[in-house]
C-alpha atoms as a PDB file:
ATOM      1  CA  UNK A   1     -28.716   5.089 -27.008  1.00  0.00           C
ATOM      2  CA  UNK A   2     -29.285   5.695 -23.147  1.00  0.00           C
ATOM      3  CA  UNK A   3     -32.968   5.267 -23.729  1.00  0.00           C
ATOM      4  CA  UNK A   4     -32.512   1.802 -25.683  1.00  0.00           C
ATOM      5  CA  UNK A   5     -29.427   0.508 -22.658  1.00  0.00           C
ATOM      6  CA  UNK A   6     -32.022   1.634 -19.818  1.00  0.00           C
ATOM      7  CA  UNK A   7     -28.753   2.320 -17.742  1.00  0.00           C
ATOM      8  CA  UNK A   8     -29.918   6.133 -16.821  1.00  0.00           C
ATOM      9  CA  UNK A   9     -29.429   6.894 -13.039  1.00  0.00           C
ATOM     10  CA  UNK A  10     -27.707   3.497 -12.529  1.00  0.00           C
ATOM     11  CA  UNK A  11     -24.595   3.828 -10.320  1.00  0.00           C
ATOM     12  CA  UNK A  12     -21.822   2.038 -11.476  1.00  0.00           C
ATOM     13  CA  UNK A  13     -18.881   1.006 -10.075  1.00  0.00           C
ATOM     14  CA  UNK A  14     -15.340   0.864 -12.490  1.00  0.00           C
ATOM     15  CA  UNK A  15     -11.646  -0.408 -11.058  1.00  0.00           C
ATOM     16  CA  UNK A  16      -9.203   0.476 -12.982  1.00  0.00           C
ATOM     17  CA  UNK A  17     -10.971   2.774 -14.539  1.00  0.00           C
ATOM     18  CA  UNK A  18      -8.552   5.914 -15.434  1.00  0.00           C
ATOM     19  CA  UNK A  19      -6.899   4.223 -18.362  1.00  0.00           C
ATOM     20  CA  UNK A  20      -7.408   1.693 -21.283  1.00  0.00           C
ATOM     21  CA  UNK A  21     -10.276  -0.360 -21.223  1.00  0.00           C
ATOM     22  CA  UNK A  22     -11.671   0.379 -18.217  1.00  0.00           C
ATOM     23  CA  UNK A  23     -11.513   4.597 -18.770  1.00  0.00           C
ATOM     24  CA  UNK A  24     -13.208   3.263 -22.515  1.00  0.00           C
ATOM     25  CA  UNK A  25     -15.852   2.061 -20.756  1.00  0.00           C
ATOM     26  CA  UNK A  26     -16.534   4.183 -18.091  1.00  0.00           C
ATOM     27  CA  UNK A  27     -16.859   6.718 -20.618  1.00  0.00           C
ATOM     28  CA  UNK A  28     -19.383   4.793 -22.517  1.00  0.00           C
ATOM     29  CA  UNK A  29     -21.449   4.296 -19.258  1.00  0.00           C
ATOM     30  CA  UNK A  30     -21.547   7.534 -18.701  1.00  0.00           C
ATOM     31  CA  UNK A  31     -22.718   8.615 -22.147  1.00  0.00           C
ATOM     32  CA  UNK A  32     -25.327   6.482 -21.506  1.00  0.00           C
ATOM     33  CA  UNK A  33     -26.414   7.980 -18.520  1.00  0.00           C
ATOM     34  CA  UNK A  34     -25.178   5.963 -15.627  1.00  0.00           C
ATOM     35  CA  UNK A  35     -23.409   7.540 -13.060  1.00  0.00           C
ATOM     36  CA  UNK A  36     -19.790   6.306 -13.460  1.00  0.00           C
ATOM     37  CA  UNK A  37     -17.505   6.301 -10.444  1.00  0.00           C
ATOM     38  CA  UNK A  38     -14.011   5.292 -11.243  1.00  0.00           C
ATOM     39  CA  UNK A  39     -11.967   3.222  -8.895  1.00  0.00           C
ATOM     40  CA  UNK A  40      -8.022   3.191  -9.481  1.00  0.00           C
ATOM     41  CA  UNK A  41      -4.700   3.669  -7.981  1.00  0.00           C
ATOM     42  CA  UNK A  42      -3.730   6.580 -10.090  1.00  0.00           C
ATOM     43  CA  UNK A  43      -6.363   9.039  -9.156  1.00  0.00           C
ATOM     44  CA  UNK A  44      -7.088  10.689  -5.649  1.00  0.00           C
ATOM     45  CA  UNK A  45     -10.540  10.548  -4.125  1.00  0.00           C
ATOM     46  CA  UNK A  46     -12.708  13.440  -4.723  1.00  0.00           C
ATOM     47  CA  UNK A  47     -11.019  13.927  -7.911  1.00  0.00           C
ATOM     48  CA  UNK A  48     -13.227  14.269 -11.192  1.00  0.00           C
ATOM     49  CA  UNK A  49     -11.950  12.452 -14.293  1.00  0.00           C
ATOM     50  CA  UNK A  50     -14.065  13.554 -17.342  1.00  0.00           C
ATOM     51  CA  UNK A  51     -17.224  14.508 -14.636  1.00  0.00           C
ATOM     52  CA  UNK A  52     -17.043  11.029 -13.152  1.00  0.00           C
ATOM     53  CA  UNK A  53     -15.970  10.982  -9.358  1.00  0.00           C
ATOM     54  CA  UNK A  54     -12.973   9.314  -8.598  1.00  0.00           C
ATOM     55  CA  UNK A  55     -12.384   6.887  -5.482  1.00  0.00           C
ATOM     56  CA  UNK A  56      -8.370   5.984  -4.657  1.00  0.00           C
ATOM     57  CA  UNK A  57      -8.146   2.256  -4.802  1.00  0.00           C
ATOM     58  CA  UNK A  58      -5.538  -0.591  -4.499  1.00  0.00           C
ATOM     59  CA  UNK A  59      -8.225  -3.590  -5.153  1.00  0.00           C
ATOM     60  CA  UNK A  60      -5.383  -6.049  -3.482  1.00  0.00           C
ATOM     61  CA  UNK A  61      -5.887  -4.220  -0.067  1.00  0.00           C
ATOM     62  CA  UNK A  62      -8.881  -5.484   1.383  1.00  0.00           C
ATOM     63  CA  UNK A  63      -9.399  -2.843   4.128  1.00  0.00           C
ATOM     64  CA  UNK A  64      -9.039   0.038   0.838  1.00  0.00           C
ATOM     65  CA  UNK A  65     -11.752  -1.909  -1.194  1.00  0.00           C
ATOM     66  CA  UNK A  66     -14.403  -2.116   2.013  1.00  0.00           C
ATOM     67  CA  UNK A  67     -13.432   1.559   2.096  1.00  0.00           C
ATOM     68  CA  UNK A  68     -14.003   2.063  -1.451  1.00  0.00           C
ATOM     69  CA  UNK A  69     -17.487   0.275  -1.563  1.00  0.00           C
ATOM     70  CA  UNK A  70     -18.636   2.099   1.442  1.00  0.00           C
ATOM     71  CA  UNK A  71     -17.870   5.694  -0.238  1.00  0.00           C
ATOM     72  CA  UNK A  72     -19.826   4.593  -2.923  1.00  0.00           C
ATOM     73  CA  UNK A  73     -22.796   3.781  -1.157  1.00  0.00           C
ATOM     74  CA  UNK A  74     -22.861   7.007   0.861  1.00  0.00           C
ATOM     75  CA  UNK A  75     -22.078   9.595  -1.773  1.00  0.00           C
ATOM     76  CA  UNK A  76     -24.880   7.461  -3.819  1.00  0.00           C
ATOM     77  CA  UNK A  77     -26.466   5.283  -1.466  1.00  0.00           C
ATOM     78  CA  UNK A  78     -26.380   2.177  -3.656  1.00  0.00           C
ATOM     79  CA  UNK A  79     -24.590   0.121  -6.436  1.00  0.00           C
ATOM     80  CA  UNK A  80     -26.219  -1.274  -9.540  1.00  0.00           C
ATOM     81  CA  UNK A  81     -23.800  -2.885 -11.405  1.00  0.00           C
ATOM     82  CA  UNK A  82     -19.476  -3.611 -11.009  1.00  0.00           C
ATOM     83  CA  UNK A  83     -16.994  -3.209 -13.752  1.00  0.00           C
ATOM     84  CA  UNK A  84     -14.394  -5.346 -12.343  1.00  0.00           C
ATOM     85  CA  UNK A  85     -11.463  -4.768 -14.659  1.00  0.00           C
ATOM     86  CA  UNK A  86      -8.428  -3.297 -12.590  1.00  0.00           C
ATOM     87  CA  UNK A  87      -5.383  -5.823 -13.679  1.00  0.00           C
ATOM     88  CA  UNK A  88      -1.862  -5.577 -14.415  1.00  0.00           C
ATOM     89  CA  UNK A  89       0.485  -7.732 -16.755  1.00  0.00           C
ATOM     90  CA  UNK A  90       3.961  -8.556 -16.520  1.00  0.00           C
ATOM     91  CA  UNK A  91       5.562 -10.342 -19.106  1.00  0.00           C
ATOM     92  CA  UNK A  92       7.856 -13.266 -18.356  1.00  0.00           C
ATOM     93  CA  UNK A  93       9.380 -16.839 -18.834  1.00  0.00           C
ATOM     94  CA  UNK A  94       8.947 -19.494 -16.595  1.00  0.00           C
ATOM     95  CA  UNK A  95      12.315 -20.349 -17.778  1.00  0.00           C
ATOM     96  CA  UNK A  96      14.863 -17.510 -18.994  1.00  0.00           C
ATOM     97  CA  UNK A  97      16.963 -20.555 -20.824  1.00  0.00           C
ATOM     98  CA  UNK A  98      19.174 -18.019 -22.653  1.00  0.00           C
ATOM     99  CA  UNK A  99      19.847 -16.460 -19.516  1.00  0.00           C
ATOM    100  CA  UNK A 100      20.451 -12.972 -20.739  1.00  0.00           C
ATOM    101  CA  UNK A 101      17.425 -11.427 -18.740  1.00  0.00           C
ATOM    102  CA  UNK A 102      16.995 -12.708 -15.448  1.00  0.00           C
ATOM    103  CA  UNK A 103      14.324 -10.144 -14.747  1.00  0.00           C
ATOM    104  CA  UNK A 104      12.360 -11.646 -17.349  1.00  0.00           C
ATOM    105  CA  UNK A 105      12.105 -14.952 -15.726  1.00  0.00           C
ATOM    106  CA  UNK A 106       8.856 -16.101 -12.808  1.00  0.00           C
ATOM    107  CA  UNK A 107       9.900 -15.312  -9.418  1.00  0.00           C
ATOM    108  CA  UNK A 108       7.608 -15.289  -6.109  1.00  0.00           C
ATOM    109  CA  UNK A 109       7.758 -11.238  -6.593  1.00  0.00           C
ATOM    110  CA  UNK A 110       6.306 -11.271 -10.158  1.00  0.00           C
ATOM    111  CA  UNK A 111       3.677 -14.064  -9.428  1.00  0.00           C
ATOM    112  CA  UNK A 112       2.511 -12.484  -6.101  1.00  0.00           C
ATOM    113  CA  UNK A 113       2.219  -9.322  -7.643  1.00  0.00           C
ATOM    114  CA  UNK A 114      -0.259 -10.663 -10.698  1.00  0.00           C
ATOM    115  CA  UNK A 115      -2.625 -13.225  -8.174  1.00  0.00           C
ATOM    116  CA  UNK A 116      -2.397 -10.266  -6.050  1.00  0.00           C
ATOM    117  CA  UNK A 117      -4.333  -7.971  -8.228  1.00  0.00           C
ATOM    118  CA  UNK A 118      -5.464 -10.253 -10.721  1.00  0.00           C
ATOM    119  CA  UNK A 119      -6.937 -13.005  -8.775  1.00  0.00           C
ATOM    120  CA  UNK A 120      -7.416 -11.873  -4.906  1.00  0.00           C
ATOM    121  CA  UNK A 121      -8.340  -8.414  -6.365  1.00  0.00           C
ATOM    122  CA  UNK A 122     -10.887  -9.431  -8.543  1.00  0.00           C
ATOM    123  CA  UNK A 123     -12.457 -11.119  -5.819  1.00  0.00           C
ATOM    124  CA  UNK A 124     -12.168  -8.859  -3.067  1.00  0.00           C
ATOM    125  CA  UNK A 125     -14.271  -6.213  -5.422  1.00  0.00           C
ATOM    126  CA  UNK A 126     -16.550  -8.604  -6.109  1.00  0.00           C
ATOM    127  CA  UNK A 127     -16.900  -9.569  -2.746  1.00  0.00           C
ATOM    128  CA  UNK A 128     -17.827  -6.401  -1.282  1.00  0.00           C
ATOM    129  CA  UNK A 129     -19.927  -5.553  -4.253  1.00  0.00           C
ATOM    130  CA  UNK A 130     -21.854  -8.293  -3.971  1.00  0.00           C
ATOM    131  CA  UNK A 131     -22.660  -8.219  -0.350  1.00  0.00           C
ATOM    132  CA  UNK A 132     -24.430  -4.349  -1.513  1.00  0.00           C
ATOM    133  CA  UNK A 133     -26.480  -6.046  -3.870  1.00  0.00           C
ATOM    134  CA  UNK A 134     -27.492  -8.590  -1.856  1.00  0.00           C
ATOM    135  CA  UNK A 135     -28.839  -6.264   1.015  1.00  0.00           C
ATOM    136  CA  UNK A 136     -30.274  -3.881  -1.730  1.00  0.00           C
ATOM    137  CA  UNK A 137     -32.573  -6.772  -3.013  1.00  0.00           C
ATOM    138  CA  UNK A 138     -33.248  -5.761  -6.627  1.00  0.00           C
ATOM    139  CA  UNK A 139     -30.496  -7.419  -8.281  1.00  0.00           C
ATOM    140  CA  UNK A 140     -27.440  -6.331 -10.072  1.00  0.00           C
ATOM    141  CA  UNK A 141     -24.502  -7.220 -12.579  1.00  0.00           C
ATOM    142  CA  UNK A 142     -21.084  -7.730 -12.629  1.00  0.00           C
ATOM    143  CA  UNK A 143     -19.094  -7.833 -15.197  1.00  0.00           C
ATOM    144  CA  UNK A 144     -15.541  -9.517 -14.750  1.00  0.00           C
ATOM    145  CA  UNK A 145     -12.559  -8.216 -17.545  1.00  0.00           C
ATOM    146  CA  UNK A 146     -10.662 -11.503 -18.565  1.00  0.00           C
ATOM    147  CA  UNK A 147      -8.821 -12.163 -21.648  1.00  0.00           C
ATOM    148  CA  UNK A 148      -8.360 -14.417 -25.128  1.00  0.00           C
ATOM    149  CA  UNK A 149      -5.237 -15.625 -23.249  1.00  0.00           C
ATOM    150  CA  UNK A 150      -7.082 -16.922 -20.082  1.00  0.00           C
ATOM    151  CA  UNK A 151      -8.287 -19.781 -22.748  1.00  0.00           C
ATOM    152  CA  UNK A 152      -5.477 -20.193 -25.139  1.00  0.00           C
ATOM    153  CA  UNK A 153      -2.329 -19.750 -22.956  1.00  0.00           C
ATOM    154  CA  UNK A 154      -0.158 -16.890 -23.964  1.00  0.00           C
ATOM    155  CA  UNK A 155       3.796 -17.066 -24.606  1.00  0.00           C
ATOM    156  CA  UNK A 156       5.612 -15.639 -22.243  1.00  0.00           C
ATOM    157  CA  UNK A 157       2.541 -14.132 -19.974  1.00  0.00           C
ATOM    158  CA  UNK A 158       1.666 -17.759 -18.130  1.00  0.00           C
ATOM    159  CA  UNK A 159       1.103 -16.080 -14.894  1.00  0.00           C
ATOM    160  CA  UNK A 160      -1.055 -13.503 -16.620  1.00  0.00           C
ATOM    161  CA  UNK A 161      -2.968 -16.125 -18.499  1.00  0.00           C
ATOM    162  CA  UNK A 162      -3.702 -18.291 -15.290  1.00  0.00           C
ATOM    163  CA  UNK A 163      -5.080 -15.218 -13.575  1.00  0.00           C
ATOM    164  CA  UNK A 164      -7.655 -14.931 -16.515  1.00  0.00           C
ATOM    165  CA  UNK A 165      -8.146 -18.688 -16.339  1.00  0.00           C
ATOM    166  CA  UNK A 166      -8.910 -17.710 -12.576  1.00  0.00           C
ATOM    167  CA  UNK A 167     -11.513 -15.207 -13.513  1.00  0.00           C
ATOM    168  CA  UNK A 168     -13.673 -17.515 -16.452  1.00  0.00           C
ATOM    169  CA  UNK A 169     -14.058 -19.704 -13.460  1.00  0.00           C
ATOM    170  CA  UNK A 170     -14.792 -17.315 -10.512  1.00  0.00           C
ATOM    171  CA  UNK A 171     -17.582 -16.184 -13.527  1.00  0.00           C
ATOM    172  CA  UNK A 172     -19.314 -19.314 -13.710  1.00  0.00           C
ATOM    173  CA  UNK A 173     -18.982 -20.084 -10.346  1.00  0.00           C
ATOM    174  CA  UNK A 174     -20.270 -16.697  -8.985  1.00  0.00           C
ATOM    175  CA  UNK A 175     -23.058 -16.478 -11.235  1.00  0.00           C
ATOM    176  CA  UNK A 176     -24.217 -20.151 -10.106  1.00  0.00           C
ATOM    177  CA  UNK A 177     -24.223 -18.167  -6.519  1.00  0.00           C
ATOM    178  CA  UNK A 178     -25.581 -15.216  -6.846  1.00  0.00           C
ATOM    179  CA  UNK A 179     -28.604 -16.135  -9.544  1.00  0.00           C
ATOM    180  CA  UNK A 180     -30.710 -16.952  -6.864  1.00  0.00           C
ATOM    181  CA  UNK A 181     -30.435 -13.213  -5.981  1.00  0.00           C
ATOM    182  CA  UNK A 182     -30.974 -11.963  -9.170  1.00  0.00           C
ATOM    183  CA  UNK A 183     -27.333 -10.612  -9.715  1.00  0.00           C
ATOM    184  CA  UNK A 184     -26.187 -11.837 -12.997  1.00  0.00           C
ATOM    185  CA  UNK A 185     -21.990 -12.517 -13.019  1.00  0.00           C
ATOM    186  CA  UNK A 186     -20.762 -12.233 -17.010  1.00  0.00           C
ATOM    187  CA  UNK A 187     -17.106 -11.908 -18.065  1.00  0.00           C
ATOM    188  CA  UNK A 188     -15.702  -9.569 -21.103  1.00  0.00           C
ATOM    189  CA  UNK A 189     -11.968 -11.456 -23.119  1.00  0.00           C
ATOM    190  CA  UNK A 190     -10.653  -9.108 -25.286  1.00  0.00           C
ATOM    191  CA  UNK A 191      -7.692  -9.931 -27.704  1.00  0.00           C
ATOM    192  CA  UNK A 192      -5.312  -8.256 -29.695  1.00  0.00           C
ATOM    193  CA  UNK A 193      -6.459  -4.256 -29.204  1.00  0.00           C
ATOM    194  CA  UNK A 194      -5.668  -1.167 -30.214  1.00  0.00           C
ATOM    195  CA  UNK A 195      -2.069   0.165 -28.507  1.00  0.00           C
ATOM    196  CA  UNK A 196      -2.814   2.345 -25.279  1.00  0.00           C
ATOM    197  CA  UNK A 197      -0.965   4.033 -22.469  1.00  0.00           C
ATOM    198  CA  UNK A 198      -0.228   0.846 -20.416  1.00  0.00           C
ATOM    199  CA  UNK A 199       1.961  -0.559 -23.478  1.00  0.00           C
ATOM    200  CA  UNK A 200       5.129   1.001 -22.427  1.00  0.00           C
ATOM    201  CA  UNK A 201       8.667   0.870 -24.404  1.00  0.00           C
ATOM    202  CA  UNK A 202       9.405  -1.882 -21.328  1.00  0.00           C
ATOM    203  CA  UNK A 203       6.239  -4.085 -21.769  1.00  0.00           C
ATOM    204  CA  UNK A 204       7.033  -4.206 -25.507  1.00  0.00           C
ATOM    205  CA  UNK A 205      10.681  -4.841 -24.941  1.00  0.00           C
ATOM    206  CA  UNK A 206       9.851  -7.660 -22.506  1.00  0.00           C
ATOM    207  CA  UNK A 207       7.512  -9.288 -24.273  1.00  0.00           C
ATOM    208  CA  UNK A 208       9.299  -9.688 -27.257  1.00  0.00           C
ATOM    209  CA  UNK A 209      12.408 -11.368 -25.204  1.00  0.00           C
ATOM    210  CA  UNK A 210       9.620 -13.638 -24.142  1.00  0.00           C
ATOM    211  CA  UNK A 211       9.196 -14.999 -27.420  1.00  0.00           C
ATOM    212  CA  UNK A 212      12.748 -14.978 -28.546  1.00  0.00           C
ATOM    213  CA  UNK A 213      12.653 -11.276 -30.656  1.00  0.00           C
ATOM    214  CA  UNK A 214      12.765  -7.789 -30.536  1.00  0.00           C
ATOM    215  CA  UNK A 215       9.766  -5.449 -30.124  1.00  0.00           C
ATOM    216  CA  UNK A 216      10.640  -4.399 -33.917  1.00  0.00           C
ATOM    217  CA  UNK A 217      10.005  -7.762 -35.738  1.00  0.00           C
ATOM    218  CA  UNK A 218       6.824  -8.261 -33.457  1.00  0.00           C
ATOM    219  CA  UNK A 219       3.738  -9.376 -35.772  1.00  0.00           C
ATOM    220  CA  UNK A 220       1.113  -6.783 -36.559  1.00  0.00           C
ATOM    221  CA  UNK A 221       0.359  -7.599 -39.645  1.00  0.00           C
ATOM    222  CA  UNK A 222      -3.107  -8.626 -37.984  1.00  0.00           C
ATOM    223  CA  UNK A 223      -4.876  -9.985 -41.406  1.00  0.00           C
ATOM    224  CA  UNK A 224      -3.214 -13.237 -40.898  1.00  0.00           C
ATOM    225  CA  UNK A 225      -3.964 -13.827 -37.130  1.00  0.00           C
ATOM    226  CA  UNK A 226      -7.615 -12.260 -36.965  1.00  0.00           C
ATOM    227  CA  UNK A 227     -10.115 -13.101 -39.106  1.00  0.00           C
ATOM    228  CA  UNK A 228     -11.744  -9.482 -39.174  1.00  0.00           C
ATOM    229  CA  UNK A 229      -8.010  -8.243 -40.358  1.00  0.00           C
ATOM    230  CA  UNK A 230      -7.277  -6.112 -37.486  1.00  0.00           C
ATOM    231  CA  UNK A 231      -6.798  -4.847 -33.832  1.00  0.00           C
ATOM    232  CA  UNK A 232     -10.174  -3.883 -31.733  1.00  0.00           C
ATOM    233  CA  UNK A 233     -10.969  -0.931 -30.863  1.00  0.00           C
ATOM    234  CA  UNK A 234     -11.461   0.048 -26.714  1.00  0.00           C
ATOM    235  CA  UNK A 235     -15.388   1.244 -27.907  1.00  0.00           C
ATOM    236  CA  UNK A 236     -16.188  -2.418 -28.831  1.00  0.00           C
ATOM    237  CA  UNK A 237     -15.340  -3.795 -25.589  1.00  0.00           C
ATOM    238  CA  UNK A 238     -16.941  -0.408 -23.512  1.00  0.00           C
ATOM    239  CA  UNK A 239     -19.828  -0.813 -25.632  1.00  0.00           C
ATOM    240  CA  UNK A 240     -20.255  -4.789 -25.018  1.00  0.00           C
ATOM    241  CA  UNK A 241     -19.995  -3.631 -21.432  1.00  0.00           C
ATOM    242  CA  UNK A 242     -22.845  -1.426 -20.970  1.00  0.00           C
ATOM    243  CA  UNK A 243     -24.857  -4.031 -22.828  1.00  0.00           C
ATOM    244  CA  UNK A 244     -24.223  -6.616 -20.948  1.00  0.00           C
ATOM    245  CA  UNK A 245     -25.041  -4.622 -17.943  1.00  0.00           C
ATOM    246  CA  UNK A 246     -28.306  -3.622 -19.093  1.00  0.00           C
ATOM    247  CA  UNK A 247     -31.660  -5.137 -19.416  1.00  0.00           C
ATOM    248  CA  UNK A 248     -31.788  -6.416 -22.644  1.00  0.00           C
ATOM    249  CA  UNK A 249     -28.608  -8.931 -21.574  1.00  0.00           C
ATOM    250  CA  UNK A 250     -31.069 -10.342 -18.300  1.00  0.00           C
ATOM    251  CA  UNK A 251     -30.637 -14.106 -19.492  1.00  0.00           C
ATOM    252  CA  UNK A 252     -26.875 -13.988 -19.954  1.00  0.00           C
ATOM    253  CA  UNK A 253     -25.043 -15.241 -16.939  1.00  0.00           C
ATOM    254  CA  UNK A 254     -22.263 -17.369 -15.842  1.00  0.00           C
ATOM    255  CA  UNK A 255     -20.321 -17.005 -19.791  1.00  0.00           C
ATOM    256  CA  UNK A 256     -17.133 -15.204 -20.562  1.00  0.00           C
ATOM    257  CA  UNK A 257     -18.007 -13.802 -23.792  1.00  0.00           C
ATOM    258  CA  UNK A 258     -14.434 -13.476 -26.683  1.00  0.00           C
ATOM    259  CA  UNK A 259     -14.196  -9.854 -28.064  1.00  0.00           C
ATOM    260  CA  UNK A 260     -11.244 -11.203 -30.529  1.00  0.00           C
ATOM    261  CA  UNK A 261     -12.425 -10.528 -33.844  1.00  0.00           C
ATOM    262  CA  UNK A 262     -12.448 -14.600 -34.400  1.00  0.00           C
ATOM    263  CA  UNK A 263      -9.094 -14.907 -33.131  1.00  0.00           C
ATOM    264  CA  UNK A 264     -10.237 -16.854 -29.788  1.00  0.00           C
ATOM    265  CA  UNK A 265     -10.418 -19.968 -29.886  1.00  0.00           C
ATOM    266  CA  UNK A 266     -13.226 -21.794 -26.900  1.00  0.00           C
END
């Protein structure tokens, strides 16, 4: 498979890469044969997770991401291609009508908090990423996590949705930008997937006071919301990933591509 991606050697940058979809996918990078380093708040620089080098990272902190880009480049004295996926989600009403959960409804706190890493993150990583590629000269690709909800609106995660609204159109935008440069800009918008770490007892609980039940009487039964009859798995998105970032993907650009199982909708 490494032969066929043509990713060997390639140094690759992944945010929010210790858990979920981002640790999915700098796994797969790695088994390709990239060399993976993964960006996130929960590890310590230095660190190896699964023999991929670990950088410390808050992407909302622009003097930590000019910090983190310039590790990269010395330890490995280039960049060839960004995973931007670090994100977080908070679900919540614009509206807590019932009034029973206060701490479920939009404040200033909650919004800042998701444009701060969502939105102002995203951009700060590409930012500095970009700038590499353009002083390295040979191109590049970055590939910008989104989500289904980004296009269809989600109930009860508005702020989170806007955020991925904001990164379908820093993607086409971007990619108009940096073309000229040869740096392709693509974005990844998974759906429903498989449970993970980051959906804690409070997430659940939360989001199912956001749309007016309890996390017990959520739906799963997944054949009669996605056509393919179920949740995806992490290794479908990774694995879209590392195609997209490889050679055979050089005339897709400026597209957020749906990973939904027929479920998205645009």
């Amino acid at each position: 498979m490494s032969n066929w991606l043509g990713l060997d050697g390639k140094v690759i940058l992944v945010t929010g890469g210790a858990s979920g979809i981002g640790k999915a996918t700098a796994e797969s990078l790695k088994d390709a044969g990239a060399v993976v380093v993964v960006a996130d708040m929960s590890v310590e620089t230095g660190d190896e997770l699964d023999g991929m080098y670990c950088i410390h990272c808050n992407v909302a902190d622009p003097a930590e991401v000019t910090a983190m880009v310039d590790h990269v480049v010395e330890k490995y004295g280039r960049i060839d291609c960004l995973f931007n996926n670090a994100g977080i989600n908070r679900p919540c009403l614009l509206v807590d009508v019932a009034g029973d959960h206060p701490e479920y409804e939009l404040d200033v706190a909650k919004f800042d908090q998701l444009f701060g890493v969502n939105v102002k993150g995203l951009f700060l990583v590409a930012q500095a990423v970009a700038r590499q590629l353009i002083k390295q000269g040979d191109g590049g690709v970055i590939v910008n996590t989104s989500s289904a909800s980004g296009k269809e609106g989600s109930e009860g995660q508005s702020p989170y949705s806007a955020t991925k609204g904001a990164c379908d159109s820093f993607t086409r935008s971007w990619a108009k930008e940096l073309g000229k440069y040869g740096i392709r800009v693509v974005a990844v918008a998974p759906d429903i997937m498989e449970a993970t770490a980051l959906r804690s007892e409070a997430y659940d609980k939360a989001l199912a006071y956001t749309r007016g039940t309890v996390p017990e009487k959520m739906n799963t039964d997944y054949s009669k919301s996605v056509p393919l009859g179920r949740a995806g798995y992490l290794y479908e998105v990774a694995d879209t990933v590392a195609f997209l970032m490889s050679e055979h993907a050089g005339y897709i650009t400026g597209t957020t591509l749906n990973i939904s199982g027929g479920k998205s909708r645009g």
